[in-house]
PDB file of N, CA and C in Angstrom:
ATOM      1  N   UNK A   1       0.850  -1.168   0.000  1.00  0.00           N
ATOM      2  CA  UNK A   1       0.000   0.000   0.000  1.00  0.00           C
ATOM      3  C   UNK A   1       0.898   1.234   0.000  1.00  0.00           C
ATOM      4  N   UNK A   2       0.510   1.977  -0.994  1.00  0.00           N
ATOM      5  CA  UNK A   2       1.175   3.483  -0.601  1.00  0.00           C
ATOM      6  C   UNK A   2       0.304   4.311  -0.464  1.00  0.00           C
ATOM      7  N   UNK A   3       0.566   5.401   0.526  1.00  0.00           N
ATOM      8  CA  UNK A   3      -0.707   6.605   0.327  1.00  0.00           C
ATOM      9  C   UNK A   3       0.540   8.053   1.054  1.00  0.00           C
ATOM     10  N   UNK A   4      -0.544   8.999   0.954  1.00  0.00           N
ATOM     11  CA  UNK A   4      -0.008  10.369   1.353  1.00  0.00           C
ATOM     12  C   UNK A   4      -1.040  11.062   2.112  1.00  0.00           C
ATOM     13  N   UNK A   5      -0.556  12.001   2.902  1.00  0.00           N
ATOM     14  CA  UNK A   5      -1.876  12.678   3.693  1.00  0.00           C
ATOM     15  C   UNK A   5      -0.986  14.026   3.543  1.00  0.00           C
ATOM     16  N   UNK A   6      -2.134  15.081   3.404  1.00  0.00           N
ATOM     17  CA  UNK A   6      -1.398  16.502   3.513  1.00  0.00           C
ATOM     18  C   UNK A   6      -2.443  17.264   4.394  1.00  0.00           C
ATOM     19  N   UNK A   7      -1.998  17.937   5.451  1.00  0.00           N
ATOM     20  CA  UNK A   7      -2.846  18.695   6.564  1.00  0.00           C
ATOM     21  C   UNK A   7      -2.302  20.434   6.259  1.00  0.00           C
ATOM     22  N   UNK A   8      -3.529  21.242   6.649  1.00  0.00           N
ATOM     23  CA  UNK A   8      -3.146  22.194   6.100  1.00  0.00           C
ATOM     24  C   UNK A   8      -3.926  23.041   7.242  1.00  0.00           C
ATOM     25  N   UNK A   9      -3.253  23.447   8.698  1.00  0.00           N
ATOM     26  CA  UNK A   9      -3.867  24.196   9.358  1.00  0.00           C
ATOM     27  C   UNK A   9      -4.456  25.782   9.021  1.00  0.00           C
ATOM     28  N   UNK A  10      -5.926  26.271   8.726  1.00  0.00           N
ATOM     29  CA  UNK A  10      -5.381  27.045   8.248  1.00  0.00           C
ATOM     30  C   UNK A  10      -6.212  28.306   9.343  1.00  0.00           C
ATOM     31  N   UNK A  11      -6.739  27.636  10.718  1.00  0.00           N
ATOM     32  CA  UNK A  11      -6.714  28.579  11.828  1.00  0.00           C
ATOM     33  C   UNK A  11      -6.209  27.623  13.766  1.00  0.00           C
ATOM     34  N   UNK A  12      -5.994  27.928  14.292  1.00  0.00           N
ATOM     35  CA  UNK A  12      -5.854  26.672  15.406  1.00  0.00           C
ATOM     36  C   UNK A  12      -6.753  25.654  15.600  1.00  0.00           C
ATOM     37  N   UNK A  13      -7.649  26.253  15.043  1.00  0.00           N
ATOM     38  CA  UNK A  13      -9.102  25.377  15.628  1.00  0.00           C
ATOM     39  C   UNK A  13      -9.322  24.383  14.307  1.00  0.00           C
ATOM     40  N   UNK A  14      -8.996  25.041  13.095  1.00  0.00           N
ATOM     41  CA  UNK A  14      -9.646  25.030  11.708  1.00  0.00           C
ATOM     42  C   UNK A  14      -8.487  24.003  10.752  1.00  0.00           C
ATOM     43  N   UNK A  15      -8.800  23.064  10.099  1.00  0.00           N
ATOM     44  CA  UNK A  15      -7.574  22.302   9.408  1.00  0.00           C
ATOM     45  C   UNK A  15      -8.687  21.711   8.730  1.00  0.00           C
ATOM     46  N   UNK A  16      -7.308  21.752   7.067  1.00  0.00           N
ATOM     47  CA  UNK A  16      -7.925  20.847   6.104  1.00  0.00           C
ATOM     48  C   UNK A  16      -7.201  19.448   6.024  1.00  0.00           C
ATOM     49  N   UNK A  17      -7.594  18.234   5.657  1.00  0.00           N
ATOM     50  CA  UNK A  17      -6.828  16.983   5.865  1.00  0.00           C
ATOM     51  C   UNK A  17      -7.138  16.397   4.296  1.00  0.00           C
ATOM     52  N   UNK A  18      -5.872  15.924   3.155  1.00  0.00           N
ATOM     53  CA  UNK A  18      -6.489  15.568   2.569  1.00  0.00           C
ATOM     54  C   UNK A  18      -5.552  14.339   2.458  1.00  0.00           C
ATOM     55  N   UNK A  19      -6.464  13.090   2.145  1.00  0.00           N
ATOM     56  CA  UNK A  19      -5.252  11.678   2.323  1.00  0.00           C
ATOM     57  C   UNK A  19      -5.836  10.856   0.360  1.00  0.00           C
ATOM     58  N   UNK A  20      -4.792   9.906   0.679  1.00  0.00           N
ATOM     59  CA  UNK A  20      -4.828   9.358  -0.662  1.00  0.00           C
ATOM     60  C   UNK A  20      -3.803   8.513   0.030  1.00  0.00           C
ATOM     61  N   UNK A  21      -4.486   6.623  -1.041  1.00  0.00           N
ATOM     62  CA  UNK A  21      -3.639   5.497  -0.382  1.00  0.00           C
ATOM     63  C   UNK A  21      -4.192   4.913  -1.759  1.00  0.00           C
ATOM     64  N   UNK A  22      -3.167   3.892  -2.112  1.00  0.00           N
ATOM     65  CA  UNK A  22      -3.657   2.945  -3.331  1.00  0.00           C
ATOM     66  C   UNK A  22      -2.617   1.502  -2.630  1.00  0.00           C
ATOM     67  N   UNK A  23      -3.523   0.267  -3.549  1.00  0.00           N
ATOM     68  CA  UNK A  23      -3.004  -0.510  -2.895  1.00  0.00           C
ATOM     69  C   UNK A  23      -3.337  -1.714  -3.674  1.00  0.00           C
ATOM     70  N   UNK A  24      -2.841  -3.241  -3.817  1.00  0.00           N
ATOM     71  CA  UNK A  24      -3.106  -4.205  -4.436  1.00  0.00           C
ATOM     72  C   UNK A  24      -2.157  -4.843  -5.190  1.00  0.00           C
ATOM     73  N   UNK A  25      -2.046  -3.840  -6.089  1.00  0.00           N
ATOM     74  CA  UNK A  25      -1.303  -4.274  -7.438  1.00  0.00           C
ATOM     75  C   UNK A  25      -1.136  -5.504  -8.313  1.00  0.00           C
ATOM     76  N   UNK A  26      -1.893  -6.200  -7.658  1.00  0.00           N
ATOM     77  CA  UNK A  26      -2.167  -7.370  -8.140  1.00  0.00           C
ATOM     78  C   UNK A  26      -1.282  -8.558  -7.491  1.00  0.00           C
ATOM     79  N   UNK A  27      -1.161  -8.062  -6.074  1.00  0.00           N
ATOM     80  CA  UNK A  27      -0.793  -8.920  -4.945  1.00  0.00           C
ATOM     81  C   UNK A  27      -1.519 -10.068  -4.719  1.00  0.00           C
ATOM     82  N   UNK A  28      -2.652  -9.490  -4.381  1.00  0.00           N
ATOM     83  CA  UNK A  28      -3.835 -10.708  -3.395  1.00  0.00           C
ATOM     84  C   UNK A  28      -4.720 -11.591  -4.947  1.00  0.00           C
ATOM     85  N   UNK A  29      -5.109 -10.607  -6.076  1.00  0.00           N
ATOM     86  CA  UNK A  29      -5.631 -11.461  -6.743  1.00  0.00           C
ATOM     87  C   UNK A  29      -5.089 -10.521  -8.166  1.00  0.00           C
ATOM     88  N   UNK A  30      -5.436 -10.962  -9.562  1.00  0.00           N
ATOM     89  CA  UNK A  30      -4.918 -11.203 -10.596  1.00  0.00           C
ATOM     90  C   UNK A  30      -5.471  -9.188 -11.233  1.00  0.00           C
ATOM     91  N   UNK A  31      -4.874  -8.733 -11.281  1.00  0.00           N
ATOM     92  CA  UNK A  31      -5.314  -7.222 -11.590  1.00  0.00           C
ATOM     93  C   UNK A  31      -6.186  -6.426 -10.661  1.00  0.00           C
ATOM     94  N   UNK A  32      -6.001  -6.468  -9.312  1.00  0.00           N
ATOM     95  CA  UNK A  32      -6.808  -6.249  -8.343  1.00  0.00           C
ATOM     96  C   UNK A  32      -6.051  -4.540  -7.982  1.00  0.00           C
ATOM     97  N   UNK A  33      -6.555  -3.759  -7.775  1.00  0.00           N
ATOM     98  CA  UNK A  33      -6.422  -2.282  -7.185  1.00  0.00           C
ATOM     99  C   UNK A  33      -6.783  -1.597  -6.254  1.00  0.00           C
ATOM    100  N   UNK A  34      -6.874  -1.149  -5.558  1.00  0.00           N
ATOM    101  CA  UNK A  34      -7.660  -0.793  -4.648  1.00  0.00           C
ATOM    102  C   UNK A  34      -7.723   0.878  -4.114  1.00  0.00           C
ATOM    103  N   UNK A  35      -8.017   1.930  -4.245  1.00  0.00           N
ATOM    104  CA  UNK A  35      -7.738   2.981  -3.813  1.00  0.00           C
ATOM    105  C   UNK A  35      -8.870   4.230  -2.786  1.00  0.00           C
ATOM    106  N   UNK A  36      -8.431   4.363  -2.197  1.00  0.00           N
ATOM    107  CA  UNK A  36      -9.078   5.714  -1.349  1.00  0.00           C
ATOM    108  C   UNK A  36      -8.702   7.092  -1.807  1.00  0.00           C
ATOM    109  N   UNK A  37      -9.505   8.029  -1.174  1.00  0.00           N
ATOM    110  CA  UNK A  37      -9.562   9.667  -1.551  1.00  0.00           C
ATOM    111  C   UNK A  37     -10.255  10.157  -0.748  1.00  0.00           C
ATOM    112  N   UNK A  38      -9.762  11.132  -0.158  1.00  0.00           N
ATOM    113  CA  UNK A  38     -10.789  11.727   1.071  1.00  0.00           C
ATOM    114  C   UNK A  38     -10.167  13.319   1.215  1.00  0.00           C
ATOM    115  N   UNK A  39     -11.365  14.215   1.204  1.00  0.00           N
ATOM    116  CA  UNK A  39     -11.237  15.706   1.564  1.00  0.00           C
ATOM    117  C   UNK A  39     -11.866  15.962   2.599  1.00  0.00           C
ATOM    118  N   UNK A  40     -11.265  16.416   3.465  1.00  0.00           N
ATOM    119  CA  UNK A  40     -11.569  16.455   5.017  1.00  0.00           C
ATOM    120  C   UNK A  40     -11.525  18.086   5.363  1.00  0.00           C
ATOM    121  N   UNK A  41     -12.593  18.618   6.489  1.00  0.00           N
ATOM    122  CA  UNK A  41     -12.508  19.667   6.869  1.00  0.00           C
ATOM    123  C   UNK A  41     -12.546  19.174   8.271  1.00  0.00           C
ATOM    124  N   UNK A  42     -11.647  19.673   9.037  1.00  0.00           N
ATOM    125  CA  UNK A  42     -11.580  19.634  10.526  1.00  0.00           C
ATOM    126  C   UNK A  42     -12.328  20.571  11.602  1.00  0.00           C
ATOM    127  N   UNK A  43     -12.607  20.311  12.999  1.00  0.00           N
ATOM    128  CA  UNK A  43     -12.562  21.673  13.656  1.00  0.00           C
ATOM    129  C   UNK A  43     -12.419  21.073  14.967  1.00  0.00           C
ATOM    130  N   UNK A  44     -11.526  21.412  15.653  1.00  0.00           N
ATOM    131  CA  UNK A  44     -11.461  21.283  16.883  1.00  0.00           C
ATOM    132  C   UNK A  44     -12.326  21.750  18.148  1.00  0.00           C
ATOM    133  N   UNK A  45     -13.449  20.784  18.393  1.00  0.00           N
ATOM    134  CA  UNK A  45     -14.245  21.093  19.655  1.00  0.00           C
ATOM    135  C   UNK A  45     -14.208  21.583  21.161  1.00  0.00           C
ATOM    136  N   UNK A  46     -12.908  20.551  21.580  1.00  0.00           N
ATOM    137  CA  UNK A  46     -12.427  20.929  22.446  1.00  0.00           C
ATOM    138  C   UNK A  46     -11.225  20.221  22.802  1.00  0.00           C
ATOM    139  N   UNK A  47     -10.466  20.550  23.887  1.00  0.00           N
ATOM    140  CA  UNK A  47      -8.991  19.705  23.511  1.00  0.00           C
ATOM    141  C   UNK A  47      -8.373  18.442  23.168  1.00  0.00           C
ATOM    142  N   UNK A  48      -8.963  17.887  23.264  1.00  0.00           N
ATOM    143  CA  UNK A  48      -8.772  16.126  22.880  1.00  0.00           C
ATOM    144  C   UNK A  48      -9.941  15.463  21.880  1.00  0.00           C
ATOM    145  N   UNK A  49     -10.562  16.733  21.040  1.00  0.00           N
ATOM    146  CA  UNK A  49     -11.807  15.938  20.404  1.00  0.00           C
ATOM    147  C   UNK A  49     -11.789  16.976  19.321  1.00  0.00           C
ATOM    148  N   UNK A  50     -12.003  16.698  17.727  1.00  0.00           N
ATOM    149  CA  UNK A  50     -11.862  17.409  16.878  1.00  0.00           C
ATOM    150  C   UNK A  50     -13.082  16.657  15.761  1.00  0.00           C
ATOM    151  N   UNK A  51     -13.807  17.082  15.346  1.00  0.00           N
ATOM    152  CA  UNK A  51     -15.275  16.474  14.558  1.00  0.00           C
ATOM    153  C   UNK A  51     -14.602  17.073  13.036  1.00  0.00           C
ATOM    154  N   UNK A  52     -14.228  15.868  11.896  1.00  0.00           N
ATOM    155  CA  UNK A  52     -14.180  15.947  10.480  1.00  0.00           C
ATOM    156  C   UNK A  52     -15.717  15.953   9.660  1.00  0.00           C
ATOM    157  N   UNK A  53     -15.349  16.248   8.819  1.00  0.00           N
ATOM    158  CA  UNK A  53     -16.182  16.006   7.619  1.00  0.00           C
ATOM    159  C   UNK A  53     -16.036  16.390   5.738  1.00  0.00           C
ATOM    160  N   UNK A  54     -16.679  15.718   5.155  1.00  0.00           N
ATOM    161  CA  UNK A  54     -15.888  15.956   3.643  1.00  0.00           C
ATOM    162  C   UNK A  54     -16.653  14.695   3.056  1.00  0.00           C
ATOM    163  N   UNK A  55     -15.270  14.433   2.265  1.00  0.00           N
ATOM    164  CA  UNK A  55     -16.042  13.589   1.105  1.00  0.00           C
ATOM    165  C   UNK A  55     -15.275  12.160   0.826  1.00  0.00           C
ATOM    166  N   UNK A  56     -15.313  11.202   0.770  1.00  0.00           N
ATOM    167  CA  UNK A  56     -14.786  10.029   0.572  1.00  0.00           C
ATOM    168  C   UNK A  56     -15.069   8.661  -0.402  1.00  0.00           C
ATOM    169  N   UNK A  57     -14.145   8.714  -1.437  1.00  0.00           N
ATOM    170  CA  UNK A  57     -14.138   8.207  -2.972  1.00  0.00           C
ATOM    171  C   UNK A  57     -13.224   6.690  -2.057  1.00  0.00           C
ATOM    172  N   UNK A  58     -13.520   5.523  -2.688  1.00  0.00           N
ATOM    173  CA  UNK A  58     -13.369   4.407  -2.882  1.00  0.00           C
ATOM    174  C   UNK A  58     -13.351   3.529  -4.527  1.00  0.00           C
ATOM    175  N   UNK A  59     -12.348   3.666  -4.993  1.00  0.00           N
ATOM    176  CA  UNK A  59     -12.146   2.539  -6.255  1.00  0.00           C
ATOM    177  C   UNK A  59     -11.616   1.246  -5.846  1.00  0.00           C
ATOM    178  N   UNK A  60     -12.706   0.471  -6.664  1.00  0.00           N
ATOM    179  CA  UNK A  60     -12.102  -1.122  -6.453  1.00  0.00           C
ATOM    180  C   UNK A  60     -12.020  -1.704  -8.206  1.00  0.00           C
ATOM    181  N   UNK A  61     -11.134  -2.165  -8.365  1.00  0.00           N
ATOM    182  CA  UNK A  61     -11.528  -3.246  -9.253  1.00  0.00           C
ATOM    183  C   UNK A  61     -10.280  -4.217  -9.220  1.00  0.00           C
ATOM    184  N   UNK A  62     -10.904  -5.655  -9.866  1.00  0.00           N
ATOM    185  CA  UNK A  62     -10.415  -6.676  -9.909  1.00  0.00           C
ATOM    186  C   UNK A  62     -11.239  -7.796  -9.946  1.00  0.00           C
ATOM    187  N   UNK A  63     -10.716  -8.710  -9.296  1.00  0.00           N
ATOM    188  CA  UNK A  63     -11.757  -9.859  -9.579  1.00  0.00           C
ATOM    189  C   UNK A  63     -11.579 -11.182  -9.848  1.00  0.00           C
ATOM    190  N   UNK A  64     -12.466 -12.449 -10.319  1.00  0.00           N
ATOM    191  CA  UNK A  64     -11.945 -13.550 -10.585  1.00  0.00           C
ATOM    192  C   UNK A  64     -12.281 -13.885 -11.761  1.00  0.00           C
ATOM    193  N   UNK A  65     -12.402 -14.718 -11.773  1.00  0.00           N
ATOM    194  CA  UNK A  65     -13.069 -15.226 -13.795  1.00  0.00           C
ATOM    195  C   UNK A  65     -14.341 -15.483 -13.520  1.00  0.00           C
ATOM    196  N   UNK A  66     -15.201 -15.574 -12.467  1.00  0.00           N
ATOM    197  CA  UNK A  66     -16.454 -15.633 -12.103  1.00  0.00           C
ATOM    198  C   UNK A  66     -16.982 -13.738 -11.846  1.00  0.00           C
ATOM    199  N   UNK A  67     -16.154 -13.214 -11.189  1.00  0.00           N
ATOM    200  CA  UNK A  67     -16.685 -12.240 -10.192  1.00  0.00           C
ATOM    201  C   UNK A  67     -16.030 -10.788 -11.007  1.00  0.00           C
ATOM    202  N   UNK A  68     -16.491 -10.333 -11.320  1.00  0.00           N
ATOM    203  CA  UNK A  68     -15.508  -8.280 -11.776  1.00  0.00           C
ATOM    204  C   UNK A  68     -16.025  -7.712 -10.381  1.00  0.00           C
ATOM    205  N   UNK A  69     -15.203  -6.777 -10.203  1.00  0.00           N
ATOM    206  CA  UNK A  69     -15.786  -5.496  -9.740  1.00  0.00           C
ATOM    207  C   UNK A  69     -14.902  -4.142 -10.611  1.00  0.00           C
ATOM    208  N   UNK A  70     -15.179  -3.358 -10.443  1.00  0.00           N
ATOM    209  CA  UNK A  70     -14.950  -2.296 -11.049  1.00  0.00           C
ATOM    210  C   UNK A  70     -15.629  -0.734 -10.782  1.00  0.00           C
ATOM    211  N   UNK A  71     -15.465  -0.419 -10.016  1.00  0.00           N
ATOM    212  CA  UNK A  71     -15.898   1.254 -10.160  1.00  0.00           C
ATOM    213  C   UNK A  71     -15.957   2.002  -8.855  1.00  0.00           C
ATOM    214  N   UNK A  72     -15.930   3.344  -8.740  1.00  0.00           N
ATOM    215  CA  UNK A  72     -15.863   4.398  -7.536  1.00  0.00           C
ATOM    216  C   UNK A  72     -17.439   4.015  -6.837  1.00  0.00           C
ATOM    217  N   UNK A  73     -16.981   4.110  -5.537  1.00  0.00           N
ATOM    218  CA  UNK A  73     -18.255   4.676  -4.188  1.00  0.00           C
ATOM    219  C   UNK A  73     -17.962   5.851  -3.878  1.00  0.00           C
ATOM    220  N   UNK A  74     -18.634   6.593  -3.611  1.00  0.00           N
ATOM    221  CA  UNK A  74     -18.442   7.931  -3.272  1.00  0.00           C
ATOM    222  C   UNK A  74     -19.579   9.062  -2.321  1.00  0.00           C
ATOM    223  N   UNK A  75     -19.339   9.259  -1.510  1.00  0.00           N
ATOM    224  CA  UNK A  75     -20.258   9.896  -0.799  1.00  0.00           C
ATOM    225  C   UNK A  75     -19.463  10.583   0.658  1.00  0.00           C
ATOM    226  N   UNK A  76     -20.612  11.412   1.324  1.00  0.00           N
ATOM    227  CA  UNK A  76     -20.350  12.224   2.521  1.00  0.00           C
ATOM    228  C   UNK A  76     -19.814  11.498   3.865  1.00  0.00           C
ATOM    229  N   UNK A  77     -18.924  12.239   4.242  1.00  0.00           N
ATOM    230  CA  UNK A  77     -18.628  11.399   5.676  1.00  0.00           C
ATOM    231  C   UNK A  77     -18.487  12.151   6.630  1.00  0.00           C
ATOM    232  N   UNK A  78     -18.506  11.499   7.900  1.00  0.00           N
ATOM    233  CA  UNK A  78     -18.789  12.700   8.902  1.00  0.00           C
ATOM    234  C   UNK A  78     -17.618  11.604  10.342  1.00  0.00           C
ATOM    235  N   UNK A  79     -16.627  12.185  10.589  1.00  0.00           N
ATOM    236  CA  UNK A  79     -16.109  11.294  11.571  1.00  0.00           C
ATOM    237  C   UNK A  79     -15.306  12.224  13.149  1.00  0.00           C
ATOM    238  N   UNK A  80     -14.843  11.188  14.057  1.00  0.00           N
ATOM    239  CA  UNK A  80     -14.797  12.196  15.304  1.00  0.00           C
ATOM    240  C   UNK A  80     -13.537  11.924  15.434  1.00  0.00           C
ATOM    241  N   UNK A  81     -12.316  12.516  15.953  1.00  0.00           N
ATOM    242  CA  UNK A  81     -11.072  12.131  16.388  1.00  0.00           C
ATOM    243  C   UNK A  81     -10.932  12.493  18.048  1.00  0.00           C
ATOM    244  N   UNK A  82     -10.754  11.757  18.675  1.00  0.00           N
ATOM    245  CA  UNK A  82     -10.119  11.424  20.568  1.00  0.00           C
ATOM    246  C   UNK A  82      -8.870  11.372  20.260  1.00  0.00           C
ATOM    247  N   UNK A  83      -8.252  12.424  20.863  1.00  0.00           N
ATOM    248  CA  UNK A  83      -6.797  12.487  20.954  1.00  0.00           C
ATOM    249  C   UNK A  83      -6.450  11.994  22.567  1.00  0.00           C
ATOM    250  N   UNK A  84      -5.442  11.324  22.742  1.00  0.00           N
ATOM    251  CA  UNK A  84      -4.891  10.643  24.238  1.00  0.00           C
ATOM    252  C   UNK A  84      -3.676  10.527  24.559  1.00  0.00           C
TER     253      UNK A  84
END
């Protein structure tokens, strides 16, 4: 798997997060891929708790000689971070 994340504070409270990971390569099965995408807006609630949200793309394809898959999911996400 490789991926990258780039954070981009752009008030103390306020940060953008954007990540990207791909992965497979045709390791586990025969032309198999796998990748994420996510645009994240942050905000820090209070000190150990920060509430994201944005958008999050999923590509799959690969498959067997029975089974394809092939194509993006994509939709809204909403997630919480506990810092400790």
């Amino acid at each position: 798997m490789i991926g990258v994340c780039f954070g981009l504070w752009l008030t103390p409270k306020l940060n953008l997060l954007l990540k990207a990971d791909c992965g497979g390569f045709g390791f586990v099965a025969y032309n198999n891929v796998d990748s994420v995408l996510e645009a994240l807006v942050g905000y820090q609630v209070a000190k150990n708790i920060r509430i994201y949200g944005g958008d999050r793309g999923r590509y799959a394809s690969g498959g067997t000689n029975d089974i394809a898959v092939h194509g993006w999911l994509h939709g809204p996400m909403l997630g919480t971070v506990f810092s400790f």
